[in-house]
Protein backbone atom coordinates (compact mmCIF):
# COMPACT_ATOMS: atom_id res chain seq x y z
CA UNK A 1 18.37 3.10 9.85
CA UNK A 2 15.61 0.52 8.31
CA UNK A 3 14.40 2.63 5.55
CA UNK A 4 10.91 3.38 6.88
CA UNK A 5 10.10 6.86 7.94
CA UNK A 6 8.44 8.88 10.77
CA UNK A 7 5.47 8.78 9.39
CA UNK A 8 5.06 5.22 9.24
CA UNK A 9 6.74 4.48 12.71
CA UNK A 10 4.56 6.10 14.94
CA UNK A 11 1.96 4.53 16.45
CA UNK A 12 3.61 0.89 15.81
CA UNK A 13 4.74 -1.82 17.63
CA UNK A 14 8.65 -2.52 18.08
CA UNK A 15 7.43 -5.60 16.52
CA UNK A 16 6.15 -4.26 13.75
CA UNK A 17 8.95 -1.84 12.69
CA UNK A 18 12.22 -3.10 13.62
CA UNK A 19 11.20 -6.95 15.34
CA UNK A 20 15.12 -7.71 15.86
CA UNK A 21 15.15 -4.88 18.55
CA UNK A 22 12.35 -6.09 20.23
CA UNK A 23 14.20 -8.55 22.69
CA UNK A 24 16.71 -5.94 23.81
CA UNK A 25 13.84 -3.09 24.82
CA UNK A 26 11.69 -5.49 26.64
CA UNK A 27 13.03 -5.56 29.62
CA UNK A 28 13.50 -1.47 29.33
CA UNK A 29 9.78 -1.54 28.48
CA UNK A 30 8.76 -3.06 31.52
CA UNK A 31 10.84 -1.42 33.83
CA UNK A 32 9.05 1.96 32.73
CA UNK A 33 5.88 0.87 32.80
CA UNK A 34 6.34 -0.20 36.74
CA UNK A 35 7.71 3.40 37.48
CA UNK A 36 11.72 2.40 37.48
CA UNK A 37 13.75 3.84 35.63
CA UNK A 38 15.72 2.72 32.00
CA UNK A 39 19.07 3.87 31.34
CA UNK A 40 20.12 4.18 27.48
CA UNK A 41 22.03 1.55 26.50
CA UNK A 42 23.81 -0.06 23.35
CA UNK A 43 22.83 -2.70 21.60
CA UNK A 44 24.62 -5.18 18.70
CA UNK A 45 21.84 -6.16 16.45
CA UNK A 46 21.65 -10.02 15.74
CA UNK A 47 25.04 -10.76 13.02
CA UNK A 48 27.25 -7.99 15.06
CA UNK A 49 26.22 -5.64 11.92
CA UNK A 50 24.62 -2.65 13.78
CA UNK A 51 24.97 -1.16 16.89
CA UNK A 52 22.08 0.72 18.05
CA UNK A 53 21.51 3.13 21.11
CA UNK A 54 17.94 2.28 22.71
CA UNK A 55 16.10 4.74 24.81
CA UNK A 56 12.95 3.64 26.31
CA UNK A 57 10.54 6.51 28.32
CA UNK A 58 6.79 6.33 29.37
CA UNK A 59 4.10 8.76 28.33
CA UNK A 60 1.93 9.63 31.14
CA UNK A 61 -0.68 11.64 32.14
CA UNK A 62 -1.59 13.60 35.58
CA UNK A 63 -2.91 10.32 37.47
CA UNK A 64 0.81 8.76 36.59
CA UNK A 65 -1.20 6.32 34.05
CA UNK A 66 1.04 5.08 31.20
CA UNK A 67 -0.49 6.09 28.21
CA UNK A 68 1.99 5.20 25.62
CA UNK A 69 5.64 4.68 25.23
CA UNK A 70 8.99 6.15 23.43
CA UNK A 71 11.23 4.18 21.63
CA UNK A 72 14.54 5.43 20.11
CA UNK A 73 16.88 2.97 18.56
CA UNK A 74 19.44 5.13 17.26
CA UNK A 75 22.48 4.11 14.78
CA UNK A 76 25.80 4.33 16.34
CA UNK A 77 27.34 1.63 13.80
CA UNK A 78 30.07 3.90 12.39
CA UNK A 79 30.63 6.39 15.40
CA UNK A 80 31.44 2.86 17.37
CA UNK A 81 33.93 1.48 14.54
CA UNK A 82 35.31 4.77 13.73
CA UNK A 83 36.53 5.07 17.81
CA UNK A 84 37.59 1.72 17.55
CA UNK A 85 34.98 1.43 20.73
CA UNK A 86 34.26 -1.48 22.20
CA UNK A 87 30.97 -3.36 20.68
CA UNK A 88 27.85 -2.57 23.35
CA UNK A 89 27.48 -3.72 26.36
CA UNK A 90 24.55 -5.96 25.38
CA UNK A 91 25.32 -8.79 23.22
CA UNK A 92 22.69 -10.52 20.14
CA UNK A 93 20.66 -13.46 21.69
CA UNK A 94 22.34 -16.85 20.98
CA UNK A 95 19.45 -18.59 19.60
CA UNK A 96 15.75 -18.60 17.81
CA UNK A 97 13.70 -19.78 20.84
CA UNK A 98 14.95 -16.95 22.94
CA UNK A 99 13.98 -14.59 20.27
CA UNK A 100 11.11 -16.19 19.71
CA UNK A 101 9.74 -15.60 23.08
CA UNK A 102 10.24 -11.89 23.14
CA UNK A 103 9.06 -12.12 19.83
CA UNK A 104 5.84 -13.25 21.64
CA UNK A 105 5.28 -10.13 23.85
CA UNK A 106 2.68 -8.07 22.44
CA UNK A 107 0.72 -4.50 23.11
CA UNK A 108 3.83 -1.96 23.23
CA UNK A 109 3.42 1.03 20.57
CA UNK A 110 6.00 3.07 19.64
């Protein structure tokens, strides 16, 4: 999807590996880390371009301790505009300082 492989992915931040997704797993992010739960859910990348599928889970160990995260941004661009589907149900941000905030969250690895 960005042209980096597994390799180089894991153990990143969303940040660091695909920044304009950052702002729509955030909240998904969070809500796993407290113990709710974060349904998969679609995504159009900033410019309407791509449409991505995000999945957000924790990693945890016996004491319930998060101790790290998965993030899956998957591709549905051309299954979407081959259905003639609907874009996602989560529109891009409208401007820079909104982006820019999320863009300010830090510490979540891939």
């Amino acid at each position: 999807m960005i042209g980096v492989n597994l390799e180089e992915m894991l153990g990143r931040r969303v940040e660091e590996v695909y920044p304009d997704a950052l702002p729509y797993v955030l909240a998904d992010i969070e809500a796993v880390v407290t113990g709710r739960r974060a349904p998969p859910r679609e995504c159009v990348m900033p410019g309407g371009r791509r449409i991505v599928l995000s999945t957000v889970a924790a990693v945890r160990v016996e004491n319930n301790e998060v101790v790290g995260m998965s993030v899956a941004l998957i591709d549905i661009t051309k299954y979407k505009r081959s259905t003639g589907s609907e874009f996602g149900r989560i529109r891009p941000l409208s401007n820079g300082k909104e982006r820019n905030k999320a863009n300010g969250y830090g510490g979540h690895q891939l």
